[in-house]
C-alpha atoms as a PDB file:
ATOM      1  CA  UNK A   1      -1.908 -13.786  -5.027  1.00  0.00           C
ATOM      2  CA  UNK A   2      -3.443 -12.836  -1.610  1.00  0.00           C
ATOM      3  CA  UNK A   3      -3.136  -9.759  -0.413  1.00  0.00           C
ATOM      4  CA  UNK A   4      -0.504  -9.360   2.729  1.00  0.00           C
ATOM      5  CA  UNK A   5      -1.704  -7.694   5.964  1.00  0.00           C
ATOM      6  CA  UNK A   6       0.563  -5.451   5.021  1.00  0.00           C
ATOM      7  CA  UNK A   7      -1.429  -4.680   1.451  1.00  0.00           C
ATOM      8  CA  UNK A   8      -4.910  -4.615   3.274  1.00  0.00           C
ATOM      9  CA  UNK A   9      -4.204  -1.868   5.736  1.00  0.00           C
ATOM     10  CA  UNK A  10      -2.671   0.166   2.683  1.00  0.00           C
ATOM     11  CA  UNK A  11      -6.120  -0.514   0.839  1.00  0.00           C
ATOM     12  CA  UNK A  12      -7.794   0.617   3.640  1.00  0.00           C
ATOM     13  CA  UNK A  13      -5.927   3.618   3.941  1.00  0.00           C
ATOM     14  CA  UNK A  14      -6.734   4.679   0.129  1.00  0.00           C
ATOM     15  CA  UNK A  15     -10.330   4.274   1.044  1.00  0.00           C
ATOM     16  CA  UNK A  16     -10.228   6.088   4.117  1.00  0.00           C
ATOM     17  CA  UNK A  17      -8.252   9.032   2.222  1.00  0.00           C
ATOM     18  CA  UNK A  18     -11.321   8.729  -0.578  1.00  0.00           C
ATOM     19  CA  UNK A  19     -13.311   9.798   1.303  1.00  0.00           C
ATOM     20  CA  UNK A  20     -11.521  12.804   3.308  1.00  0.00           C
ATOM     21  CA  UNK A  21     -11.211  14.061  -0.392  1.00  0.00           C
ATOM     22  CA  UNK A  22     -14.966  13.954  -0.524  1.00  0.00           C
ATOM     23  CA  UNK A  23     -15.815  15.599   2.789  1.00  0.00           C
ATOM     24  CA  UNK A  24     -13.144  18.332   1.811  1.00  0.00           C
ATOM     25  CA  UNK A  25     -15.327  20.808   0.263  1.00  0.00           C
ATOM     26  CA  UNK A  26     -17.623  20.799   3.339  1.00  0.00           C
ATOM     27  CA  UNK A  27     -14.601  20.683   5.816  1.00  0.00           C
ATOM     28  CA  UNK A  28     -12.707  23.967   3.617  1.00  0.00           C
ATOM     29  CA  UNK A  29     -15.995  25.656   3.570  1.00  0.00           C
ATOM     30  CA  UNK A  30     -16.332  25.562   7.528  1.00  0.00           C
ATOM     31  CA  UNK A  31     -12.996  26.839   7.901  1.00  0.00           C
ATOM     32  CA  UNK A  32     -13.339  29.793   4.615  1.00  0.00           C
ATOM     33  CA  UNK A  33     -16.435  31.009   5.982  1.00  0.00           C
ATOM     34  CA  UNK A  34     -15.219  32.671   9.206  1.00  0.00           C
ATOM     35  CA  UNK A  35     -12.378  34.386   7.029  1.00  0.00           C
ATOM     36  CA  UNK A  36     -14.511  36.006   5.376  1.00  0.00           C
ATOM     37  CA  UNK A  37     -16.794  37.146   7.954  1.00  0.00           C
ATOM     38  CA  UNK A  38     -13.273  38.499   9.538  1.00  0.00           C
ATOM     39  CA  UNK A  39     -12.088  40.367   6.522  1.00  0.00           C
ATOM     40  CA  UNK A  40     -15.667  42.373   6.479  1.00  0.00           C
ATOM     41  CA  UNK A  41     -15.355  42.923  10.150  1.00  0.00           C
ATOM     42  CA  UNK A  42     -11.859  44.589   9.862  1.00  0.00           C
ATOM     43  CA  UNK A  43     -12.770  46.762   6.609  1.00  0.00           C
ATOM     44  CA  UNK A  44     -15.453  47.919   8.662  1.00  0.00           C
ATOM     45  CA  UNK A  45     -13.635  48.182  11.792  1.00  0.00           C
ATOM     46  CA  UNK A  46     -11.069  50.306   9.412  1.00  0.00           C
ATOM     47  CA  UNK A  47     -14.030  52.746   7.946  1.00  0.00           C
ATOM     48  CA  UNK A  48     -14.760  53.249  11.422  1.00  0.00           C
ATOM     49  CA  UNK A  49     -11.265  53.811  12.698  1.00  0.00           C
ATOM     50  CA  UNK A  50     -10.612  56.591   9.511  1.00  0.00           C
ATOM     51  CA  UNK A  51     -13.936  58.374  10.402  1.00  0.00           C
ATOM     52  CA  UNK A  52     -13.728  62.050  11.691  1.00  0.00           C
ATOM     53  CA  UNK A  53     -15.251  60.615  15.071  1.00  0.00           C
ATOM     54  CA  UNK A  54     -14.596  57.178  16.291  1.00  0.00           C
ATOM     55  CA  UNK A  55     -17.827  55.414  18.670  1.00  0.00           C
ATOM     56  CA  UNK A  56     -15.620  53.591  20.726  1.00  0.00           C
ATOM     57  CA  UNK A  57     -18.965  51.266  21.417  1.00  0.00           C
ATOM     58  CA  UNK A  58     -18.996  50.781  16.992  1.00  0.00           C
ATOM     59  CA  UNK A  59     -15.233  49.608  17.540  1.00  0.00           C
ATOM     60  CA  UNK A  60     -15.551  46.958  20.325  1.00  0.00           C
ATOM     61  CA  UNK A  61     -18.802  45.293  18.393  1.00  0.00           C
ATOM     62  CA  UNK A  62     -16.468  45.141  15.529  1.00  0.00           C
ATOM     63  CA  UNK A  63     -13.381  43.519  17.501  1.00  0.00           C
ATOM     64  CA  UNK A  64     -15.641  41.124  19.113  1.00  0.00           C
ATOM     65  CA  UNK A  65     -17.281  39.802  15.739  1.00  0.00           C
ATOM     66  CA  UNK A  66     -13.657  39.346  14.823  1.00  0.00           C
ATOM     67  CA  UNK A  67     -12.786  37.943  18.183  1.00  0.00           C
ATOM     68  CA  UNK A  68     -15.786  34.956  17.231  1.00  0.00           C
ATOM     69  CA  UNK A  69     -15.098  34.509  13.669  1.00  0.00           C
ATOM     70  CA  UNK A  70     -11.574  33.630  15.087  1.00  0.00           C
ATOM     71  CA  UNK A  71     -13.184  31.127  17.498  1.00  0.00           C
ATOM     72  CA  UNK A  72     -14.804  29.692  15.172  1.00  0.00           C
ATOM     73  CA  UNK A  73     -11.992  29.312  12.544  1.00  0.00           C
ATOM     74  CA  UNK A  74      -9.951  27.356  15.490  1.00  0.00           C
ATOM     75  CA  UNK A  75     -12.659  25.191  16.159  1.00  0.00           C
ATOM     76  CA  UNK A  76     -13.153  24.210  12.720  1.00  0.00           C
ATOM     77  CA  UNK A  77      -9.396  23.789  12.710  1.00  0.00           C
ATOM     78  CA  UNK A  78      -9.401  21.560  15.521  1.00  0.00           C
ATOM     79  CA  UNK A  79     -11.633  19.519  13.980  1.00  0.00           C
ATOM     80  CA  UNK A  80      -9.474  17.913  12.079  1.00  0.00           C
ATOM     81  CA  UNK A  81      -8.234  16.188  14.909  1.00  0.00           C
ATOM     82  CA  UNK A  82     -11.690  14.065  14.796  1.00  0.00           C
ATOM     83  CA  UNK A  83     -10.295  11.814  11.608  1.00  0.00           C
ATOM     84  CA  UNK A  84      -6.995  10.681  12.938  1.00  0.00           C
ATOM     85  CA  UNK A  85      -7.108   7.170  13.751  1.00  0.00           C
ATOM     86  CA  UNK A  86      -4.182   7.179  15.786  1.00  0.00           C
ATOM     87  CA  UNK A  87      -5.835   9.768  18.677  1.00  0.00           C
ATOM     88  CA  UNK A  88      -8.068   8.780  21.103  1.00  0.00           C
ATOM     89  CA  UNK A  89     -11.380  10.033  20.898  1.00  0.00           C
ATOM     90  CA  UNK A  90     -14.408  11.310  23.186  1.00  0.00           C
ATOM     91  CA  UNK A  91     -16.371   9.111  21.336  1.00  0.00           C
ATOM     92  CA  UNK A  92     -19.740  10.044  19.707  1.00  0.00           C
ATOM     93  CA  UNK A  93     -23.210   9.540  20.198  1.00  0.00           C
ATOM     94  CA  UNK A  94     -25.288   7.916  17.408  1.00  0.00           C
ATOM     95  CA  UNK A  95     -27.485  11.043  16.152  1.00  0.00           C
ATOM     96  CA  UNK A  96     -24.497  13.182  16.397  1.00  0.00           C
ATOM     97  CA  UNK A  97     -22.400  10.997  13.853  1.00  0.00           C
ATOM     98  CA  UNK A  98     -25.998  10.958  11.601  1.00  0.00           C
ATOM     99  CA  UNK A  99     -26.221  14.870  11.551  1.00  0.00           C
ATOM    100  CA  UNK A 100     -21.995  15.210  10.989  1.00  0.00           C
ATOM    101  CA  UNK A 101     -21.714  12.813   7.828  1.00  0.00           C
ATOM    102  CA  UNK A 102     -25.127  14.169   6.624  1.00  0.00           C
ATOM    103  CA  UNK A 103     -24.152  18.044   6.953  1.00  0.00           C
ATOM    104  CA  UNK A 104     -20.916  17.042   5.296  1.00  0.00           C
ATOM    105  CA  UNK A 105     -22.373  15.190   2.086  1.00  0.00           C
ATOM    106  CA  UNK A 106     -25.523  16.745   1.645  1.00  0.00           C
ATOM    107  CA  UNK A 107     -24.438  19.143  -0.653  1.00  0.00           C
ATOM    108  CA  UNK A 108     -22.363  17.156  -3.492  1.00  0.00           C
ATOM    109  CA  UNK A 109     -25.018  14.449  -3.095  1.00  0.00           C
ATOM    110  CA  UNK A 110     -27.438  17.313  -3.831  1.00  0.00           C
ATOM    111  CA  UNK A 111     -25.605  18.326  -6.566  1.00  0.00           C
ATOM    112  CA  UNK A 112     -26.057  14.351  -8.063  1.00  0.00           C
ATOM    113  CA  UNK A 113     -29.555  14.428  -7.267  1.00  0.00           C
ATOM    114  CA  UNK A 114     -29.466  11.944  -4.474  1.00  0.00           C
ATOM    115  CA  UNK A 115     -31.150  13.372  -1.673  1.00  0.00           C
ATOM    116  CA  UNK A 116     -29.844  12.220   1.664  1.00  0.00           C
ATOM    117  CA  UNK A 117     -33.146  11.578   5.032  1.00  0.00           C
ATOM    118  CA  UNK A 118     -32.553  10.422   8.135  1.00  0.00           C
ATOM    119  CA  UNK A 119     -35.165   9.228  10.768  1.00  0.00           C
ATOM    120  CA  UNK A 120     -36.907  12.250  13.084  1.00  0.00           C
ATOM    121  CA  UNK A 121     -34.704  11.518  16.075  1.00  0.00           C
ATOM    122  CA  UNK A 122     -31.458  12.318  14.115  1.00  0.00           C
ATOM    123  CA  UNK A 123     -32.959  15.611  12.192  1.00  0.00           C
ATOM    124  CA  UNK A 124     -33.849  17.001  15.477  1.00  0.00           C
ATOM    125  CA  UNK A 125     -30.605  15.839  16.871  1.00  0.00           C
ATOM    126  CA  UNK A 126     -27.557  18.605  17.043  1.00  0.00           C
ATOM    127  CA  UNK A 127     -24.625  18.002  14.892  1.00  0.00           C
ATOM    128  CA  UNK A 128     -22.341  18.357  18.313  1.00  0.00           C
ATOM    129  CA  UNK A 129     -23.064  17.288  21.489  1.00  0.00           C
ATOM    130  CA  UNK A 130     -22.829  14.716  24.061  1.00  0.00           C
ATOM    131  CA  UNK A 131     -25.913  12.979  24.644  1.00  0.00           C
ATOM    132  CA  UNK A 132     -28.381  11.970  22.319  1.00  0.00           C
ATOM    133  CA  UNK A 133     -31.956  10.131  22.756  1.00  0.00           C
ATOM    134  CA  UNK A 134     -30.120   6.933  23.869  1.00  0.00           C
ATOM    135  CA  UNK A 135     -27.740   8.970  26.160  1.00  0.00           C
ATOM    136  CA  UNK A 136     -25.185   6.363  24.965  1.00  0.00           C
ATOM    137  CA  UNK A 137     -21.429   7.433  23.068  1.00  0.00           C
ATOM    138  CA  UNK A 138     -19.724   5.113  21.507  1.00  0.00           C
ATOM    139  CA  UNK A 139     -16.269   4.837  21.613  1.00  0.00           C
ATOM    140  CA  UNK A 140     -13.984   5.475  18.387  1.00  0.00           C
ATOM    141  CA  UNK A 141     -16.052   8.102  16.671  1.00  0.00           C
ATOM    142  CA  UNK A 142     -13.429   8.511  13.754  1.00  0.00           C
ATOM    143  CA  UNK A 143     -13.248   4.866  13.104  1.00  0.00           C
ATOM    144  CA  UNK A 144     -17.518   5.009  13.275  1.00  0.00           C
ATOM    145  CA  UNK A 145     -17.379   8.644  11.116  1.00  0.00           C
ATOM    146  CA  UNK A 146     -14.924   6.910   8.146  1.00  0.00           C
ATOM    147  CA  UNK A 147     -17.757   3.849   8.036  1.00  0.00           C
ATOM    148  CA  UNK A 148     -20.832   5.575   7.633  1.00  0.00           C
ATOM    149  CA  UNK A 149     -19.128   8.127   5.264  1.00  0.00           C
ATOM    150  CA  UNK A 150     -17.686   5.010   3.216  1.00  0.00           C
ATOM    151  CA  UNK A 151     -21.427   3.422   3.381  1.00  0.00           C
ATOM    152  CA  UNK A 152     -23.170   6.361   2.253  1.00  0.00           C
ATOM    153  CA  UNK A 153     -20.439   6.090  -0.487  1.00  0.00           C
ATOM    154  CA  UNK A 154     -21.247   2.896  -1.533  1.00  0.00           C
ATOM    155  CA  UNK A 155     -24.614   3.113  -1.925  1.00  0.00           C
ATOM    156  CA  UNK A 156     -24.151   6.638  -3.801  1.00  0.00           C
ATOM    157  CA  UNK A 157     -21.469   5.113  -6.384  1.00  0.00           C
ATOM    158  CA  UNK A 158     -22.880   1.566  -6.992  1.00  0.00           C
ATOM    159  CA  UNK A 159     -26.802   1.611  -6.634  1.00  0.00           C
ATOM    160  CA  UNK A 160     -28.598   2.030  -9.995  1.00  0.00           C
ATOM    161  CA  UNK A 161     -30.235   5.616 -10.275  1.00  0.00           C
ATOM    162  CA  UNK A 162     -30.117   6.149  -7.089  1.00  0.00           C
ATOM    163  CA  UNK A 163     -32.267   9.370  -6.459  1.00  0.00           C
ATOM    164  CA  UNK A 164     -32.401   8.974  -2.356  1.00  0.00           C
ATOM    165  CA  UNK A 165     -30.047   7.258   0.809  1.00  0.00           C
ATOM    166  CA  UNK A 166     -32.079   7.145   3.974  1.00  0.00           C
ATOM    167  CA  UNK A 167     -30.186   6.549   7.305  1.00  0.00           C
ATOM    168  CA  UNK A 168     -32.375   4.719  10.222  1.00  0.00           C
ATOM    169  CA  UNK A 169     -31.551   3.799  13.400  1.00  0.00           C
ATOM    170  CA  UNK A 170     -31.405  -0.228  13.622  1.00  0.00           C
ATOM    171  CA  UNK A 171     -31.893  -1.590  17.025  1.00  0.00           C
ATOM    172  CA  UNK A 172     -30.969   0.298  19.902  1.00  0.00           C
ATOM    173  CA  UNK A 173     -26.708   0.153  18.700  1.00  0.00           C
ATOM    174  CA  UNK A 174     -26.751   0.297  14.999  1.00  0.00           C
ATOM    175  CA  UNK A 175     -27.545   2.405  12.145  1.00  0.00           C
ATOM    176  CA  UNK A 176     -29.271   1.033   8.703  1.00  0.00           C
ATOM    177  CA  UNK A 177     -28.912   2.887   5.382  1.00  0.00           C
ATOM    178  CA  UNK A 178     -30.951   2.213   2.341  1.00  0.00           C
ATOM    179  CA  UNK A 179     -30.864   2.842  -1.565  1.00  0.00           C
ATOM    180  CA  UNK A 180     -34.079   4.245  -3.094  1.00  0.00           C
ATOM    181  CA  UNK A 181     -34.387   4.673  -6.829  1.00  0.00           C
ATOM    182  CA  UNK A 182     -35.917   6.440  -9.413  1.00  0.00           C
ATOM    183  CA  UNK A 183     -36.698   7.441 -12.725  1.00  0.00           C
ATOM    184  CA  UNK A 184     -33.332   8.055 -14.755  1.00  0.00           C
ATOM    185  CA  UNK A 185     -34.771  10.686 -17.303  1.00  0.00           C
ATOM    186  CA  UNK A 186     -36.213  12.664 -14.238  1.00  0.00           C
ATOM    187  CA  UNK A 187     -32.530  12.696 -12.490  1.00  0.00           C
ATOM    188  CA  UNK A 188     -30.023  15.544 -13.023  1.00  0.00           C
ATOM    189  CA  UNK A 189     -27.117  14.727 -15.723  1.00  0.00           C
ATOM    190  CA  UNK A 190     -24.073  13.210 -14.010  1.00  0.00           C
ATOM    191  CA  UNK A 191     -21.168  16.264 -14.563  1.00  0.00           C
ATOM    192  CA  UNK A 192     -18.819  14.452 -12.400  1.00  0.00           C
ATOM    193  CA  UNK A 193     -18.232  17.192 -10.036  1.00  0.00           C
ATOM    194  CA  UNK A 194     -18.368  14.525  -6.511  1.00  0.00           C
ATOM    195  CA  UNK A 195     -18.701  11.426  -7.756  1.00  0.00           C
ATOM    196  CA  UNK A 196     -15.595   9.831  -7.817  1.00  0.00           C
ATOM    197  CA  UNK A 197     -14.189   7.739 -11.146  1.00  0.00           C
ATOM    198  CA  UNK A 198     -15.011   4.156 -11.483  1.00  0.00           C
ATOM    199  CA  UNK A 199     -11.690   3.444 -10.621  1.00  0.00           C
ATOM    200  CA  UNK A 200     -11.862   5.043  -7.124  1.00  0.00           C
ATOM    201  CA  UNK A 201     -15.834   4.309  -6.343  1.00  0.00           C
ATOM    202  CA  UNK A 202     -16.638   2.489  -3.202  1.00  0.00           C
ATOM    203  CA  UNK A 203     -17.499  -0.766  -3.835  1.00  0.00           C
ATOM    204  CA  UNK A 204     -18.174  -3.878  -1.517  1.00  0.00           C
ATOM    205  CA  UNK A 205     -14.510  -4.703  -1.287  1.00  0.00           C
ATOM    206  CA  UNK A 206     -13.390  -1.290  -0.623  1.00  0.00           C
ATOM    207  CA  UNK A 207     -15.733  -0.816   2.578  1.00  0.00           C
ATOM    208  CA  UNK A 208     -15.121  -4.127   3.509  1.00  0.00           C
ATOM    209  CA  UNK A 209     -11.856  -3.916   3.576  1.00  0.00           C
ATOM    210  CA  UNK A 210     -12.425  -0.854   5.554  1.00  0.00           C
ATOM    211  CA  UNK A 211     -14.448  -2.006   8.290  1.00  0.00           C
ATOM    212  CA  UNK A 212     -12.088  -5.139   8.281  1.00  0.00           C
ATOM    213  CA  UNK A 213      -9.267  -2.966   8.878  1.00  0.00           C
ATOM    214  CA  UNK A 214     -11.235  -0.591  11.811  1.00  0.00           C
ATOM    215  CA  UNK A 215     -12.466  -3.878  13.352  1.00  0.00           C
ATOM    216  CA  UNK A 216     -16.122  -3.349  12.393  1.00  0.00           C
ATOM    217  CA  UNK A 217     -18.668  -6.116  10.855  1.00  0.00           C
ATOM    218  CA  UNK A 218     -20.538  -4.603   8.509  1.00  0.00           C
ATOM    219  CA  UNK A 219     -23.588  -5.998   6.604  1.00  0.00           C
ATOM    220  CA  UNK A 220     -23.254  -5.067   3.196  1.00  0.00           C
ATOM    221  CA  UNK A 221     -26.557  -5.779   0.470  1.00  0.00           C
ATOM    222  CA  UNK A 222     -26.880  -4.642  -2.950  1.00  0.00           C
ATOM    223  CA  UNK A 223     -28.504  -1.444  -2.196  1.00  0.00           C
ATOM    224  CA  UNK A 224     -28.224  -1.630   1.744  1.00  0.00           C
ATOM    225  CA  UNK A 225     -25.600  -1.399   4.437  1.00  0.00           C
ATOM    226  CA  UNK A 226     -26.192  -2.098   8.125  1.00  0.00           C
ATOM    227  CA  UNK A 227     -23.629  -0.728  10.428  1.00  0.00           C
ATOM    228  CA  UNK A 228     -22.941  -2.011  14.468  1.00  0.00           C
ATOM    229  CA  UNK A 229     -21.477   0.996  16.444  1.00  0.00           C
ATOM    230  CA  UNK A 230     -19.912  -1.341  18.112  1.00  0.00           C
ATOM    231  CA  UNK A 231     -16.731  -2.915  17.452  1.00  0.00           C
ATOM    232  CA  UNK A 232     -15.870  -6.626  16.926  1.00  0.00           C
END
């Protein structure tokens, strides 16, 4: 029976929720990490505060490490306005969506012994900002952040010992991501701890029915996937 339009957008949607699950850890530890920095700033602040003299000048560096840690937990917050669909984005330049879905899998594709590489131009690229060596932002940056999550996916959950995923730019609007393998005795044993069961890995019909449903045409090889940035 084919799938209704109806069935595909649902499909989509389990892929798309996939792989929020797998950029949670990165996403909770952005957000835990100012906590704690606040909860050592206000035991601190307290010593101070219980001390037979209080340096008013000890206090206000205190309150203002809070006062940033705070910040910082709001913006990391607010982030997680970046992977609704349904709001309209600023849009995203292409080394700034390279350093984002890199700093948020590097370290459970580390843990599998996949090291992730990207060309020069995105390593010395920041991981926010508006401009990068192309000046040029592309429009739907959560639609474009959900397809080269889902591709780095793929290649992590169906290439053959893959020990390495390297992400170049392809053309002047595109990004290309290839597979590299390796020996298998050499590679770290598989506990499990990211890589999803077989029964929710990313094949080629999950992303393509992802970047069917986002309105992206994706070129999808056996241990390659080329991705337009723009749509259509």
């Amino acid at each position: 029976m084919k799938a209704s339009p109806g069935a595909r957008s649902w499909i989509a949607a389990g892929v798309r929720h996939e792989l929020l699950t797998r950029a949670l850890p990165a996403l909770r530890h952005d957000m835990a990490a100012p906590v704690s920095v606040m909860r050592m700033g206000l035991l601190m602040l307290r010593r101070q505060l219980g001390a037979a003299t209080i340096d008013p000048a000890v206090c206000e560096e205190r309150a203002a490490l809070i006062d940033h840690q705070i910040a910082e937990l709001v913006a990391a917050v607010r982030s997680l306005r970046d992977w609704e669909l349904a709001v309209e984005d600023d849009g995203i330049t292409r080394a700034a969506l390279v350093a984002q879905c890199m700093n948020l899998m590097r370290a459970a594709f580390d843990f599998q012994g996949v090291r992730l590489t990207s060309d020069e131009a995105f390593d010395a690229a920041p991981a926010t900002g508006a401009t990068d060596a192309s000046a040029t932002v592309w429009p739907s940056g959560a639609s474009l952040r959900y397809l080269l999550l889902g591709a780095l996916g793929y290649l992590h959950d169906n290439v053959p010992h893959v020990v390495g995923i390297h992400v170049a730019a392809d053309g002047d609007a595109g990004l290309w991501m290839r597979a590299s393998t390796g020996d298998t005795e050499a590679a770290p044993s598989d506990t499990g701890a990211h890589r999803a069961p077989r029964a929710l890995a990313i094949d080629a019909i999950a992303l393509q029915s992802l970047a069917d449903d986002l309105g992206y045409a994706l070129t999808i090889e056996r241990d390659a996937v080329r991705l337009p940035l723009a749509a259509g």
